[in-house]
Protein backbone atom coordinates (compact mmCIF):
# COMPACT_ATOMS: atom_id res chain seq x y z
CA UNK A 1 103.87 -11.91 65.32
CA UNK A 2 107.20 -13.25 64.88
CA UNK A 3 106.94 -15.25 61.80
CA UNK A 4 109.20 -17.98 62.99
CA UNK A 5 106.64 -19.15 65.50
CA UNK A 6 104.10 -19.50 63.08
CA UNK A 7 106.29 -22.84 62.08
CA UNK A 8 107.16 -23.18 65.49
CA UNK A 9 105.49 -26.00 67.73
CA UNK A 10 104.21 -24.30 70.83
CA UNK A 11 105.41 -27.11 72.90
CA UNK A 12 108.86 -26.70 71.65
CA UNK A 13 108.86 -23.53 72.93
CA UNK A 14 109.00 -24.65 76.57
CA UNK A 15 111.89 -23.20 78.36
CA UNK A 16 112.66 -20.34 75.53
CA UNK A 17 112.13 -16.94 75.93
CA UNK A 18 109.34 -15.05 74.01
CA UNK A 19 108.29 -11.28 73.68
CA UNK A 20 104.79 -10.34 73.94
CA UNK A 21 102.62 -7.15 74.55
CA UNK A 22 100.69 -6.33 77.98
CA UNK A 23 98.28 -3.59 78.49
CA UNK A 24 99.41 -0.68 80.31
CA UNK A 25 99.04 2.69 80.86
CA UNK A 26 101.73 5.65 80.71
CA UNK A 27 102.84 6.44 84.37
CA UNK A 28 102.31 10.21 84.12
CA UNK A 29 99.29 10.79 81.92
CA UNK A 30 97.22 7.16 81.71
CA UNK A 31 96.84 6.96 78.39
CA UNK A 32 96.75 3.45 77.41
CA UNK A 33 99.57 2.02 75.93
CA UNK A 34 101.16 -1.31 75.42
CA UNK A 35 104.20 -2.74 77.13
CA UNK A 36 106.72 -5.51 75.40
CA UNK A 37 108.33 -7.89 78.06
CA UNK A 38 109.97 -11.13 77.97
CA UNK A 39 108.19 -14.64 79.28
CA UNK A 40 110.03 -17.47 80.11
CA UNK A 41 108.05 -20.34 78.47
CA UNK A 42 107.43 -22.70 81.26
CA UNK A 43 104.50 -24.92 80.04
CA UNK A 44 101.63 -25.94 76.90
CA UNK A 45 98.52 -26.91 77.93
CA UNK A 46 94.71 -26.67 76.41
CA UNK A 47 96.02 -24.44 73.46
CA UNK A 48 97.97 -22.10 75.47
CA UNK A 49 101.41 -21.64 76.51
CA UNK A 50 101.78 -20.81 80.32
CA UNK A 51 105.27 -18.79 81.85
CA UNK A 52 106.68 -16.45 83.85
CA UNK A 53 107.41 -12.46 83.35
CA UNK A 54 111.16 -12.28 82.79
CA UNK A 55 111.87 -8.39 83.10
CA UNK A 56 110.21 -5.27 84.96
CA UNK A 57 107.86 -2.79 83.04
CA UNK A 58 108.84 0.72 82.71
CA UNK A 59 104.81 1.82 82.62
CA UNK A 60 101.88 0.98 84.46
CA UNK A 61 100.87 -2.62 83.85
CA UNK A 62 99.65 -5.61 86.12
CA UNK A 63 102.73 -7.43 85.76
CA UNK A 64 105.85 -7.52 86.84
CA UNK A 65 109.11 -9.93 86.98
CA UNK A 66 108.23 -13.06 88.02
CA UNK A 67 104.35 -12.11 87.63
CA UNK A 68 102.76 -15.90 86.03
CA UNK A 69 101.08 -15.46 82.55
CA UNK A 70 98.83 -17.44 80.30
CA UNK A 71 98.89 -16.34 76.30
CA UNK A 72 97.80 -18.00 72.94
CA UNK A 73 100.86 -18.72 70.89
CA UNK A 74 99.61 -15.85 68.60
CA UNK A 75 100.44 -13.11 70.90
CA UNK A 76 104.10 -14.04 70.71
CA UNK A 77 106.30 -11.25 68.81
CA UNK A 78 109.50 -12.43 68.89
CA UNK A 79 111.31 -15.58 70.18
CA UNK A 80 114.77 -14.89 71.74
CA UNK A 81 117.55 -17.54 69.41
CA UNK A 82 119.78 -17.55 72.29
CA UNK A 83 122.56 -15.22 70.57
């Protein structure tokens, strides 16, 4: 986990990007792995932060760009600072 969004509000985090892992599996042998893909925060409700897949994955994985997501703000790894 990033530690920055430990002492970030999740609602402030509402139209940032975030990193976060998604299960997946390795396109040529299906061994589970874990891909890391950007989500464009796009709402906070009930305890969890709700957005939108920002990039494609390069293994196997349910999601894709644009895919919608739902994630506990402890799943984030890394929150893009806009540099």
């Amino acid at each position: 986990m990033d530690p920055k969004a430990k002492e970030v509000p999740p609602r402030s985090l509402i139209g940032k990007y975030i990193k976060r892992a998604f299960p997946a599996k390795h396109p040529l042998t299906g061994k589970d792995m874990v891909e890391h893909m950007w989500v464009l925060v796009t709402a906070y409700k009930g305890g969890r932060l709700h957005g939108t897949v920002n990039n494609d994955p390069i293994l196997l994985c349910d999601w894709q760009d644009g895919s919608p997501v739902e994630f506990d703000p402890s799943s984030i790894e890394l929150i893009y600072g806009g540099e």
